[in-house]
N, C-alpha and C. Protein backbone atom coordinates (compact mmCIF):
# COMPACT_ATOMS: atom_id res chain seq x y z
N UNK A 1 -192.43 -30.65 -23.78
CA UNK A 1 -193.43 -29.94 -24.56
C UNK A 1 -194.06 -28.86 -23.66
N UNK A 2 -194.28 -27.78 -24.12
CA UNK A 2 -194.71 -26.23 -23.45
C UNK A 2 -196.43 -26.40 -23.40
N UNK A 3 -196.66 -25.82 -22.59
CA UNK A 3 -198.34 -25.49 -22.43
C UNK A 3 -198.46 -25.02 -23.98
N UNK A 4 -198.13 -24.01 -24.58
CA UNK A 4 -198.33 -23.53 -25.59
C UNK A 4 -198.70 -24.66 -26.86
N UNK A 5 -197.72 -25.33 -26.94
CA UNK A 5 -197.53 -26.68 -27.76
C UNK A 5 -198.66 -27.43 -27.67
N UNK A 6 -198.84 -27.57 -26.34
CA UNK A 6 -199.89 -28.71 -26.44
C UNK A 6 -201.35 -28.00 -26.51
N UNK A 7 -201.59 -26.79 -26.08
CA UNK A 7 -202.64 -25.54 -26.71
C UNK A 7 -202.54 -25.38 -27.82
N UNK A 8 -202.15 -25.72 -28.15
CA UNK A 8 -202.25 -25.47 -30.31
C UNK A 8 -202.80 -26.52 -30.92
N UNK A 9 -202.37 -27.70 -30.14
CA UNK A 9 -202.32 -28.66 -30.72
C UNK A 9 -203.96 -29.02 -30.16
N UNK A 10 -204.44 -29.07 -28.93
CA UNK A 10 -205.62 -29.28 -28.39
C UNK A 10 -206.53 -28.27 -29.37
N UNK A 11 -205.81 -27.04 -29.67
CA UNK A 11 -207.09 -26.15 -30.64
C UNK A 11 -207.10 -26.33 -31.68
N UNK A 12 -206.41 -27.24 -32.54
CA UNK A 12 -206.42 -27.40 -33.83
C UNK A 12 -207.72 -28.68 -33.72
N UNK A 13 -207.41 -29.78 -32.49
CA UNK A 13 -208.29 -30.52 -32.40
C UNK A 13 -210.12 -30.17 -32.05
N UNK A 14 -210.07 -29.19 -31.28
CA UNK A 14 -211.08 -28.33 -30.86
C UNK A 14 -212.27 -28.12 -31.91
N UNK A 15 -211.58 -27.12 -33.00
CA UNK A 15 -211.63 -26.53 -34.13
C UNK A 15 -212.86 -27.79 -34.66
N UNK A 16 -211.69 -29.11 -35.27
CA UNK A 16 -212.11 -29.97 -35.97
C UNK A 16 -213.29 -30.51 -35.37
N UNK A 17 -213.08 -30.51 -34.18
CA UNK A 17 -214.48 -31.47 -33.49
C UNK A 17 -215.75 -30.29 -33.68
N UNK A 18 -215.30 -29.28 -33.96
CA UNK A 18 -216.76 -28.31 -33.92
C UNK A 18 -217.54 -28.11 -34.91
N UNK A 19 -216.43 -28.37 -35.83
CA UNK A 19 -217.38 -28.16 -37.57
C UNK A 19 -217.64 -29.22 -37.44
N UNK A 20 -217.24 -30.81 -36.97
CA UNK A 20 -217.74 -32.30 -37.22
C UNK A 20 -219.23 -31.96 -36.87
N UNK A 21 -219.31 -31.40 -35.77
CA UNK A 21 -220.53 -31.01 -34.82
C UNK A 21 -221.38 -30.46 -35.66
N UNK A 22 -221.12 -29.16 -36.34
CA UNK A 22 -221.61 -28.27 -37.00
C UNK A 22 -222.40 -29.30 -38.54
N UNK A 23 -221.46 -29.72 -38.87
CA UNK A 23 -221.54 -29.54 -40.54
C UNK A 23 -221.78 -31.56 -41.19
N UNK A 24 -221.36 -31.79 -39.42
CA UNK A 24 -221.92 -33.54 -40.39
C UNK A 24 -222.73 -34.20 -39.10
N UNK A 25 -222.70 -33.56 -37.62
CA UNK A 25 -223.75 -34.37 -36.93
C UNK A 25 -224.73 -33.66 -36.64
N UNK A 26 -224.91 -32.30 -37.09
CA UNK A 26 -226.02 -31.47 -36.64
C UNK A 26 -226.90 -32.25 -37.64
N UNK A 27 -226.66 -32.12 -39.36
CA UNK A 27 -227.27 -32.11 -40.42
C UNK A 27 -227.64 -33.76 -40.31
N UNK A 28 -226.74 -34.55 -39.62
CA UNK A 28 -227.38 -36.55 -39.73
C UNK A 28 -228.53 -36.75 -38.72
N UNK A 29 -228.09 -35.83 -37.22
CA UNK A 29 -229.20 -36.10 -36.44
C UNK A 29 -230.63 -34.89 -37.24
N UNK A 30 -230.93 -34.21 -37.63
CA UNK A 30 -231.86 -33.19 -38.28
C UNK A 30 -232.55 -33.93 -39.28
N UNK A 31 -231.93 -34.40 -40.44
CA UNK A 31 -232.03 -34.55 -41.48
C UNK A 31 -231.90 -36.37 -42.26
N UNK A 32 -231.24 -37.13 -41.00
CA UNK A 32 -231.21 -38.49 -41.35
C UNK A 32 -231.72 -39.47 -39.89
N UNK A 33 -232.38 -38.26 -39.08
CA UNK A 33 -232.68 -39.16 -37.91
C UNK A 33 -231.77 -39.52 -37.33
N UNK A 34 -230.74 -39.15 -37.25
CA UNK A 34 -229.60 -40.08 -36.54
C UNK A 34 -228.61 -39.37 -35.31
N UNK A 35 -229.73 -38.90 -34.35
CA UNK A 35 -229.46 -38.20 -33.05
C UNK A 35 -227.83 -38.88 -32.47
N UNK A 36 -227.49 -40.05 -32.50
CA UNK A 36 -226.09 -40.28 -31.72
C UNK A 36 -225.32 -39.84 -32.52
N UNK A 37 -224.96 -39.36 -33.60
CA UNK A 37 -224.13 -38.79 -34.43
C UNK A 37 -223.96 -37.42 -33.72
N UNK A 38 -224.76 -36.56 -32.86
CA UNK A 38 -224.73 -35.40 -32.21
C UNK A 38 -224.09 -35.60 -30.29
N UNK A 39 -224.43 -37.11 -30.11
CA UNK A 39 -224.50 -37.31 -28.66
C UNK A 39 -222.91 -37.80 -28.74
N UNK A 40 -222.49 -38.72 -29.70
CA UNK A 40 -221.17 -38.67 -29.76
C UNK A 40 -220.06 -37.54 -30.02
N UNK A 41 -220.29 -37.24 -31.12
CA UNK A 41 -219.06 -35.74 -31.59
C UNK A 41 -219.64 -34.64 -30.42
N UNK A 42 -220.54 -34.37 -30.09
CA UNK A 42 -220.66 -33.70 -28.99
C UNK A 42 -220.27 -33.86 -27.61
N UNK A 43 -220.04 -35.24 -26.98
CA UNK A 43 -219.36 -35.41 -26.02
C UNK A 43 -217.77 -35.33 -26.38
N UNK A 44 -217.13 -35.93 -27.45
CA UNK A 44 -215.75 -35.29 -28.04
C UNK A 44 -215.40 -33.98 -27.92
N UNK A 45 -216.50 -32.64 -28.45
CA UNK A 45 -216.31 -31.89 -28.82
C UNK A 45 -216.39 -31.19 -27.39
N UNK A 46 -216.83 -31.29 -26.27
CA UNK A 46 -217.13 -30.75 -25.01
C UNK A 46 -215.92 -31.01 -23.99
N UNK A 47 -215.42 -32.16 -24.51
CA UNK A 47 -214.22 -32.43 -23.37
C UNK A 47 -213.44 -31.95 -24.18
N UNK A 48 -212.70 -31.88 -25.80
CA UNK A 48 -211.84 -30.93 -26.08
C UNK A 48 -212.18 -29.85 -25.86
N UNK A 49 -213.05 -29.12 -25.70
CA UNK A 49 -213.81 -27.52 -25.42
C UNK A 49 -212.96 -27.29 -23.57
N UNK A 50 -213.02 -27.78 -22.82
CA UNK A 50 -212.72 -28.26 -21.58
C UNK A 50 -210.93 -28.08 -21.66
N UNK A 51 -210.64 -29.15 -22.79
CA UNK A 51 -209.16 -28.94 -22.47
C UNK A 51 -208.48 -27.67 -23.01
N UNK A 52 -209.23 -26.91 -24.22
CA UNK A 52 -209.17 -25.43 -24.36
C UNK A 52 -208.86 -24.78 -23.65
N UNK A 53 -209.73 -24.73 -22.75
CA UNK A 53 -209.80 -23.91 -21.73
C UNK A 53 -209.32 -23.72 -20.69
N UNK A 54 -208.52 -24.96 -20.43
CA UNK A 54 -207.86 -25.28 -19.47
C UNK A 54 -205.99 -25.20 -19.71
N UNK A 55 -206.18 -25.54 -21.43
CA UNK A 55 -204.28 -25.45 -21.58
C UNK A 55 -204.71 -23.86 -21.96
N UNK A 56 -205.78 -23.06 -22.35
CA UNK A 56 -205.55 -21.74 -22.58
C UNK A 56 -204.70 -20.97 -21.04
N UNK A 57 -205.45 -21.32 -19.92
CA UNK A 57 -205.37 -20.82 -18.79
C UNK A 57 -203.95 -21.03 -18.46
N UNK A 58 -203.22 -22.71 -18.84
CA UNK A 58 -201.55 -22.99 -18.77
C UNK A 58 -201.01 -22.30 -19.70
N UNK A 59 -201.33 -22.03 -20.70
CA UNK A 59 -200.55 -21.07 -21.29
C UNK A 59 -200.48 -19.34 -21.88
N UNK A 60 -201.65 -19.27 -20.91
CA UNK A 60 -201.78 -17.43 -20.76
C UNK A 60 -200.56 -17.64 -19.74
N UNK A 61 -200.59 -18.48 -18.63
CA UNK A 61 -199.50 -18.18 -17.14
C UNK A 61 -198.00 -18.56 -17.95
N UNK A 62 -197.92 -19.04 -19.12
CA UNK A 62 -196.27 -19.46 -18.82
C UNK A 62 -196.05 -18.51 -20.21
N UNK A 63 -196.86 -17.62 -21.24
CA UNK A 63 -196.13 -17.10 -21.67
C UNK A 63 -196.73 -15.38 -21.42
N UNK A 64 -197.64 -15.21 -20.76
CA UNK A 64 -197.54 -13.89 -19.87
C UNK A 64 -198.25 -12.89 -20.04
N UNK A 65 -199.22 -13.38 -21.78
CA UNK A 65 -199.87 -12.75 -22.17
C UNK A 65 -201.25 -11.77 -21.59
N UNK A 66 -201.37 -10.93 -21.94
CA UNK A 66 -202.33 -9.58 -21.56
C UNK A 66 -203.90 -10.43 -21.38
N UNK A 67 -204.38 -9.80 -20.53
CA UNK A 67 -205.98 -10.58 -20.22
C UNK A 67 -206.75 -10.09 -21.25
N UNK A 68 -206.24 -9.65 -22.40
CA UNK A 68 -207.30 -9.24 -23.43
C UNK A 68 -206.86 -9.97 -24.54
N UNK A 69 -205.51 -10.58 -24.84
CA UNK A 69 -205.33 -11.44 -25.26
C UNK A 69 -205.71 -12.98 -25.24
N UNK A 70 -205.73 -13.38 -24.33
CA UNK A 70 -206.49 -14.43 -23.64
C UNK A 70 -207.95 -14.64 -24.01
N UNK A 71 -208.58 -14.07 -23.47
CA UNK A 71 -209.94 -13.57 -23.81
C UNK A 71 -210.32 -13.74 -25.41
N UNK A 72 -209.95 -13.08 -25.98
CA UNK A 72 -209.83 -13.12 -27.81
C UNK A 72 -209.55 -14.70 -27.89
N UNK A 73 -208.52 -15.09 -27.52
CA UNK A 73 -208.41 -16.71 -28.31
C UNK A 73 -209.22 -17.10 -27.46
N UNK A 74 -209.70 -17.22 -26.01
CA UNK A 74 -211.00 -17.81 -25.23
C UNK A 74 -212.03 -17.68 -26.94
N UNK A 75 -212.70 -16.56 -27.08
CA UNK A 75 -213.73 -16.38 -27.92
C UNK A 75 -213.38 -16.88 -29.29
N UNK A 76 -212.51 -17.16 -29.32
CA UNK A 76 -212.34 -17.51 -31.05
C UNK A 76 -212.83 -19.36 -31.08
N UNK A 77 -213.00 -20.28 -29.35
CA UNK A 77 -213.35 -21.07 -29.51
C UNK A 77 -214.68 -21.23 -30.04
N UNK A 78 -215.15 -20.05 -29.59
CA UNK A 78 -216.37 -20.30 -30.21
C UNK A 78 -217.18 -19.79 -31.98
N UNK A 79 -215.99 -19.76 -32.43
CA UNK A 79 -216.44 -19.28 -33.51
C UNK A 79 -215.98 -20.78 -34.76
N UNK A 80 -216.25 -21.15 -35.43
CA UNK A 80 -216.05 -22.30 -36.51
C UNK A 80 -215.15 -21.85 -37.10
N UNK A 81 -213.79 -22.23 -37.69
CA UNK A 81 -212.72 -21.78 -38.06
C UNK A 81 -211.35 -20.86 -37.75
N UNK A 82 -211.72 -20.17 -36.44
CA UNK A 82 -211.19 -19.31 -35.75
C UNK A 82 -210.39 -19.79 -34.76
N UNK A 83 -210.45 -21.05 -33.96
CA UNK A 83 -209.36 -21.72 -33.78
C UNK A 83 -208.31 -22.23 -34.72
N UNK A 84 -208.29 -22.29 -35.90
CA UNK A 84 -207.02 -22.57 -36.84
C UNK A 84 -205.97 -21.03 -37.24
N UNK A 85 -206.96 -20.48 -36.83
CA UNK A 85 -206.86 -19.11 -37.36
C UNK A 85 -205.82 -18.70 -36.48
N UNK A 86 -205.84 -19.03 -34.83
CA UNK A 86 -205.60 -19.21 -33.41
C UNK A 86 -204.09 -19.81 -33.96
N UNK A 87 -204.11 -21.03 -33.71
CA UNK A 87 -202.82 -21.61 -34.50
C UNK A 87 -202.39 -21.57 -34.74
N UNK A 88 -202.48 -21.11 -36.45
CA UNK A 88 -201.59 -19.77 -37.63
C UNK A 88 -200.67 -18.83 -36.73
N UNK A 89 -201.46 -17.87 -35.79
CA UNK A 89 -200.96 -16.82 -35.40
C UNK A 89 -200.33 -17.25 -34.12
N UNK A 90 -200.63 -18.22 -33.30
CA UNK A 90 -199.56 -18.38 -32.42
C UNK A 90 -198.05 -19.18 -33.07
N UNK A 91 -198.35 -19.90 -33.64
CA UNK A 91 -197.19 -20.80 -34.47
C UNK A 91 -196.04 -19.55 -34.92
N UNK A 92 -196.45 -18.25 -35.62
CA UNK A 92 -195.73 -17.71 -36.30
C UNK A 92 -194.73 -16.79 -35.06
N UNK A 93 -195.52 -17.03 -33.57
CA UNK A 93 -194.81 -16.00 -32.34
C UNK A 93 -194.10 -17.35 -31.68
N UNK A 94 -194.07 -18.55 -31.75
CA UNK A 94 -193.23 -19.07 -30.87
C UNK A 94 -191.99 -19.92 -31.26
C-alpha cells in the first residue's frame, strides 16, 4: 500500500472525526453538559489531524507534487468537508 493510499484513507477518517467534533460533541458538551463528548472525539480527532500531516508529508515525497499543491490539501484539513473533497480528487489521479 502507497503513502498516497493510506493518505486518503487517513483523510477520509480525518474529515469524519471533525464534523463528529463540530456537529455532535461541540453541541453535547455546550448544550447537554456533556464536556467528555469534546475531550474524547477531540483527542481522536488530533491524533488523526497528526497522521494527516504526516502521510501528507509521505506522500507529497513519493508522488512529487508542487509545494503549492501540498499546502492546498494541508489547508483543506482544516476546513469541514474539504477533506472528502481531497479524496474525490486524488482517487480520480491515481
Amino acid at each position: 500500500m502507497t503513502s498516497l493510499n493510506i493518505f486518503r484513507k487517513v483523510a477520509v477518517a480525518e474529515g469524519i472525526s471533525y464534523l463528529l467534533l463540530l456537529f455532535i460533541a461541540m453541541p453535547l458538551k455546550y448544550w447537554a453538559d456533556m464536556p467528555l463528548a469534546v475531550k474524547y472525539t477531540g483527542w481522536a480527532h488530533g491524533l488523526l489531524f497528526v497522521l494527516y500531516a504526516a502521510y501528507l508529508v509521505l506522500a507529497w515525497q513519493e508522488t512529487k507534487w508542487k509545494f503549492g499543491k501540498a499546502v492546498l490539501i494541508f489547508l483543506a484539513s482544516l476546513l469541514p468537508f474539504a477533506p472528502f473533497i481531497v479524496d474525490k480528487k486524488l482517487g480520480k489521479h491515481s
